[in-house]
Protein backbone atom coordinates (compact mmCIF):
# COMPACT_ATOMS: atom_id res chain seq x y z
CA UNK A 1 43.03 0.21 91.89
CA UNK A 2 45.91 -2.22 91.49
CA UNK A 3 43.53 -5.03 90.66
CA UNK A 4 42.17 -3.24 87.93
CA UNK A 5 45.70 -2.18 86.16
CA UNK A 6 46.16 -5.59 86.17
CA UNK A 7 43.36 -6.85 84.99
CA UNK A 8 43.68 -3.90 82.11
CA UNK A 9 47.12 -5.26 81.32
CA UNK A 10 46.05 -8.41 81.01
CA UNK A 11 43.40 -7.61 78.87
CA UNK A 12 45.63 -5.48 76.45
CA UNK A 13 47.90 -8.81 76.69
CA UNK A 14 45.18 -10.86 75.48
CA UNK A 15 43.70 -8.35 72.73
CA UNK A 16 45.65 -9.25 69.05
CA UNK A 17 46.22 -6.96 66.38
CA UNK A 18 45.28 -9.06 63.14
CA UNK A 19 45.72 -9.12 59.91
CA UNK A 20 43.09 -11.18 56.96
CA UNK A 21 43.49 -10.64 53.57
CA UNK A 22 40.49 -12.27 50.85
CA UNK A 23 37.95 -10.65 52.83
CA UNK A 24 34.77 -10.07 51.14
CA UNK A 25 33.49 -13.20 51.27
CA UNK A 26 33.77 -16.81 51.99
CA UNK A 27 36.30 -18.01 54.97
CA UNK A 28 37.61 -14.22 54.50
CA UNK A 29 34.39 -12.45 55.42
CA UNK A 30 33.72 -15.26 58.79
CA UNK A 31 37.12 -14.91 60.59
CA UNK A 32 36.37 -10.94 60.54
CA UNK A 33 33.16 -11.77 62.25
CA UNK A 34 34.59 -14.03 64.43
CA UNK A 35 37.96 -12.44 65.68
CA UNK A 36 35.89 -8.62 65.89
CA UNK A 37 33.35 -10.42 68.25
CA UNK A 38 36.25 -12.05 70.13
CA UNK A 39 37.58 -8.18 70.63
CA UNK A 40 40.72 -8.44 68.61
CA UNK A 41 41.72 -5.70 66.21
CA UNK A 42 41.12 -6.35 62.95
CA UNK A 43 42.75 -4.79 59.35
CA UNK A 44 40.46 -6.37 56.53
CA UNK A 45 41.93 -6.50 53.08
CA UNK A 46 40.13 -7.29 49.73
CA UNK A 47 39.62 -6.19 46.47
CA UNK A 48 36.22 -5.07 47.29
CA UNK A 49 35.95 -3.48 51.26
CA UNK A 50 32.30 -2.64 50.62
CA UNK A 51 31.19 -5.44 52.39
CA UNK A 52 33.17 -5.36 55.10
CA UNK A 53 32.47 -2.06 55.97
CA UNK A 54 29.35 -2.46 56.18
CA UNK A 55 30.12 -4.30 59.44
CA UNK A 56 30.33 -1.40 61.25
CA UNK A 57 32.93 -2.41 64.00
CA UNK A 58 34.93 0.11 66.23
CA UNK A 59 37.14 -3.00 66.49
CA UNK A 60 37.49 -3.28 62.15
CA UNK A 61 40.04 -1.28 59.69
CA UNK A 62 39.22 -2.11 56.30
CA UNK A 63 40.89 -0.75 52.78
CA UNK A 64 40.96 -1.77 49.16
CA UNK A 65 43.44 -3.98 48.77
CA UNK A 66 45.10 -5.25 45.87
CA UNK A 67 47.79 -8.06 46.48
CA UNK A 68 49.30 -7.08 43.11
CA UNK A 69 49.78 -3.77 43.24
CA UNK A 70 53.07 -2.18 45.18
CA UNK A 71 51.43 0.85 46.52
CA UNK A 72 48.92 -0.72 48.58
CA UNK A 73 51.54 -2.52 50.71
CA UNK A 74 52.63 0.93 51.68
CA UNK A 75 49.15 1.77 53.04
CA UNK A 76 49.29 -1.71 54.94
CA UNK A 77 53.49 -0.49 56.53
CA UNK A 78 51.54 3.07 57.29
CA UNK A 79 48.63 2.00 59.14
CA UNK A 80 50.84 -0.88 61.60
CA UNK A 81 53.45 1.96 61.96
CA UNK A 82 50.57 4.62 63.05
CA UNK A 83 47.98 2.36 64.24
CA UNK A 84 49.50 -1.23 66.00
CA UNK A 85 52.71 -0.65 66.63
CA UNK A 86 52.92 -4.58 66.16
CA UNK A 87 51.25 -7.72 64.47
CA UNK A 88 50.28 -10.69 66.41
CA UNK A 89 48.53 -12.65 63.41
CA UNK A 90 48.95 -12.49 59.21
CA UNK A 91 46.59 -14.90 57.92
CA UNK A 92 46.89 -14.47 54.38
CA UNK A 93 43.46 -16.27 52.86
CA UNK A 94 43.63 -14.35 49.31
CA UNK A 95 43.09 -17.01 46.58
CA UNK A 96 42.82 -16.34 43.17
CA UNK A 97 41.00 -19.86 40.93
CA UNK A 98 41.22 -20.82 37.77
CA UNK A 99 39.74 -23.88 36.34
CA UNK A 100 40.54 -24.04 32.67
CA UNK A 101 42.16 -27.05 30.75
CA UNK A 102 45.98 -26.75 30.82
CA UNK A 103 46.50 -26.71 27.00
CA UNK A 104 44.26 -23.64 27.22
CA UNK A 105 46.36 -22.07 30.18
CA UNK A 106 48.46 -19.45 28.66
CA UNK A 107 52.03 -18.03 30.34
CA UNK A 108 49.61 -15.01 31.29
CA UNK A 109 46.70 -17.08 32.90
CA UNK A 110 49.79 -18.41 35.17
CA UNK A 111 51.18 -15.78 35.74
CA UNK A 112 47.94 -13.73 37.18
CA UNK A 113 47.42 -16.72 39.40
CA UNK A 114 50.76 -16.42 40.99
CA UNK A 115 50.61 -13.16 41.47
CA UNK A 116 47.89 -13.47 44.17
CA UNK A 117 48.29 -16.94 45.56
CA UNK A 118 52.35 -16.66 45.56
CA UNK A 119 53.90 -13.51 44.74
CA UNK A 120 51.09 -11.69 47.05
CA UNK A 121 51.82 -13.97 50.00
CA UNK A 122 55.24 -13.66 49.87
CA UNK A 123 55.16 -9.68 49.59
CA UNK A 124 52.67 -9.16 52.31
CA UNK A 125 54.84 -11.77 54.95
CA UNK A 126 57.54 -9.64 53.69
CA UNK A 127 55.57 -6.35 54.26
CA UNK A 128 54.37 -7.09 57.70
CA UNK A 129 57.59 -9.28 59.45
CA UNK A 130 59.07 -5.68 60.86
CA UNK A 131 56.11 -5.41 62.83
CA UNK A 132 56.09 -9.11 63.96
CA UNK A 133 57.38 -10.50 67.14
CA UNK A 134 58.72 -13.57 67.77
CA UNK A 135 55.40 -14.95 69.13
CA UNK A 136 53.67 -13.54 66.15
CA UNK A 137 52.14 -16.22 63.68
CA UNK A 138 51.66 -15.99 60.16
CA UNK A 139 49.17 -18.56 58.75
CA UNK A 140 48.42 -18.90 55.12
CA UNK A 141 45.96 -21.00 53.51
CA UNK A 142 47.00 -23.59 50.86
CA UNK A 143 44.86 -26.52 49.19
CA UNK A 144 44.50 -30.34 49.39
CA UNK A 145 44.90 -30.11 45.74
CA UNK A 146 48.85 -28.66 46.47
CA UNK A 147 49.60 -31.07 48.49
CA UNK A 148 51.98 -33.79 46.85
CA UNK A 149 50.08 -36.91 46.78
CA UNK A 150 47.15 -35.68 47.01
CA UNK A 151 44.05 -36.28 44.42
CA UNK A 152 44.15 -33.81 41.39
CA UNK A 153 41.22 -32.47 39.48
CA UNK A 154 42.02 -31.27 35.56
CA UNK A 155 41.37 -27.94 35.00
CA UNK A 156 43.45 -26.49 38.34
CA UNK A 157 47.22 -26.67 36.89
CA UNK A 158 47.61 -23.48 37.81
CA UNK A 159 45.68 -23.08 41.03
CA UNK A 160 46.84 -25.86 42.60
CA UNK A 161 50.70 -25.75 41.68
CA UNK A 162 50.71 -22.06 43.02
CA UNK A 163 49.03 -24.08 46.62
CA UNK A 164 51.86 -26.53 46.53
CA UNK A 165 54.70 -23.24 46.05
CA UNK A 166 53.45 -21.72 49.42
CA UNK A 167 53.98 -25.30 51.33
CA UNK A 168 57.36 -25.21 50.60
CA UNK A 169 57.74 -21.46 50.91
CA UNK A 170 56.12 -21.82 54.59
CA UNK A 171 58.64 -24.41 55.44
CA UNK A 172 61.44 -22.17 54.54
CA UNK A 173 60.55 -18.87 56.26
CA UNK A 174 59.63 -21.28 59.31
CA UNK A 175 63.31 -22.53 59.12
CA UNK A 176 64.97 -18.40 58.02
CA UNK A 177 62.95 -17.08 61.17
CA UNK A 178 63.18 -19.89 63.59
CA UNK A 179 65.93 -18.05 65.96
CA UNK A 180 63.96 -14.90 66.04
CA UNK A 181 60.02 -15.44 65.28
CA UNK A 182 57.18 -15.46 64.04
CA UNK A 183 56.02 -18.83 63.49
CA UNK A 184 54.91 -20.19 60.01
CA UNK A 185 52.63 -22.50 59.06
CA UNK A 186 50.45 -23.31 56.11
CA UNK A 187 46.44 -24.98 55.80
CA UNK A 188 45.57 -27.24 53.19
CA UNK A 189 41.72 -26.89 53.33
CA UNK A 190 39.50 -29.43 51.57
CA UNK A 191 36.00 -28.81 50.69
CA UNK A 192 34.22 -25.87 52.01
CA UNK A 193 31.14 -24.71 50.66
CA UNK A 194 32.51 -20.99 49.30
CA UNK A 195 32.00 -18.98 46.22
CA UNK A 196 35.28 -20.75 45.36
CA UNK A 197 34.58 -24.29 45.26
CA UNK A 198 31.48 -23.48 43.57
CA UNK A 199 33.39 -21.73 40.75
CA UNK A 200 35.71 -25.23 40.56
CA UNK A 201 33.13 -27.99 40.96
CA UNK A 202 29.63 -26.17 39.81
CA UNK A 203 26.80 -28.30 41.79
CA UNK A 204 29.24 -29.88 44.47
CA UNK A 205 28.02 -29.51 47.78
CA UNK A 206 30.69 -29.37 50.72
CA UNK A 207 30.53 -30.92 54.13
CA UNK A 208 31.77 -28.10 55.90
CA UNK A 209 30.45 -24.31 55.93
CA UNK A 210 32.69 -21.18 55.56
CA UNK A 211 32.06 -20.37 59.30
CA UNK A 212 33.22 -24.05 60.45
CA UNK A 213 36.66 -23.75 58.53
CA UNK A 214 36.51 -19.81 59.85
CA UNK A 215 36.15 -20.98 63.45
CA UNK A 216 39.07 -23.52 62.73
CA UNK A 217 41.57 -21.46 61.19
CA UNK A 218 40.71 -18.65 64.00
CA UNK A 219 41.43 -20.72 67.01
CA UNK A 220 44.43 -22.74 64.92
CA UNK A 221 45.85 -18.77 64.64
CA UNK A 222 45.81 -17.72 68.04
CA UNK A 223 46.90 -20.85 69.48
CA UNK A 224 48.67 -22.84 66.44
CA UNK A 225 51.96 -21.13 66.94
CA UNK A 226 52.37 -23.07 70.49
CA UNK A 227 52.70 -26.45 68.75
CA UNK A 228 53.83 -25.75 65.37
CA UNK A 229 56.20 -24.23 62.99
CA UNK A 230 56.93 -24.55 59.74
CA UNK A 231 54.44 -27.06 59.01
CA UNK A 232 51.42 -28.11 56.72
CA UNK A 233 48.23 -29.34 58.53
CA UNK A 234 45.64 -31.49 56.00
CA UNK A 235 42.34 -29.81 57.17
CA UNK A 236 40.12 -31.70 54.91
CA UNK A 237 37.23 -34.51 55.33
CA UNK A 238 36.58 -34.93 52.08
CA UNK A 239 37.74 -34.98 48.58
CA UNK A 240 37.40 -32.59 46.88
């Protein structure tokens, strides 16, 4: 009877409560998949939940989500305060693209953009943190094409400069948090073949599948955190 508290406890210990928010498709939809089948508990949030609760896991919240509206981080504070208790893992995957020639990019085409890939990240690490402990690990997922050096494409003035402001926001809430947790870190993905990078380079065929990057970034999650803070890992083998 002992045995098997333990081996309960240790189970609990090794079950995560996680977080995922572009979930309808792509990179999104696979790390549900693969973190459900893996046991962890999952909160999916996207735009559209339809397809995502279709999965039909015990182990799977899912909501409508939008990252730039203020009410429905309040529905994300209720259901940790109710439900978790505590976050082990914010991977915040929601990526907004537009591929349009910058003389054609108006203030309001920018500002939309932010609003998902930089105002939205900030606000839902800011949302979630009270629930985070210091071995917690929030991941988000940047670009190649925001990191400095890096090849640019015309067309993505917006997309990628809003990639390149959530490197440098990483590396500061790695370096506000560092006495107290979680760890931060940030993925610049190259090409994967997603609804994205078809909507950026029509025809372009990617070397790598959204369930290879999926099975990346879910390992690089749960285990990341032991190696890394604060930093930007190139995940790319191509270019695009």
């Amino acid at each position: 009877m002992h045995l098997l508290k333990i081996l309960k406890w240790m189970t609990n210990k090794m079950i995560k409560n996680i977080i995922i928010t572009g979930t309808s498709r792509g990179i999104g939809f696979e790390l549900v998949h693969l973190f459900a089948n893996q046991g962890h508990n999952v909160l999916a949030l996207s735009r559209n939940e339809q397809k995502v609760s279709n999965l039909n896991f015990d182990n799977i919240e899912s909501f409508a989500f939008d990252l730039g509206k203020k009410a429905d981080y309040k529905k994300v504070e209720d259901y940790v305060a109710k439900e978790w208790k505590q976050v082990d893992v914010l991977i915040n995957n929601a990526g907004t693209l537009l591929n349009k020639p910058f003389s054609e990019t108006t203030s309001d085409d920018f500002e939309y953009v932010y609003k998902t890939n930089v105002f939205g990240v900030a606000e839902m690490t800011r949302c979630v943190l009270p629930f985070m402990k210091k071995n917690s690990h929030v991941v988000t997922i940047s670009s190649m094409g925001g990191v400095q050096g890096s090849v640019k494409f015309p067309g993505l003035s917006a997309y990628s400069s809003s990639k390149g402001a959530v490197v440098t926001l990483t590396e500061l809430l790695a370096e506000e948090y560092k006495e107290t947790g979680p760890s931060f870190n940030v993925l610049a993905l190259g090409a994967v073949q997603t609804e994205m990078l078809e909507e950026a380079f029509p025809g372009y065929q990617a070397p790598t599948t959204a369930l290879e990057m999926a099975q990346y970034i879910a390992d690089f999650s749960l285990n990341g955190n032991k190696y890394y803070n604060g930093k930007l890992l190139q995940v790319s083998n191509s270019t695009p």
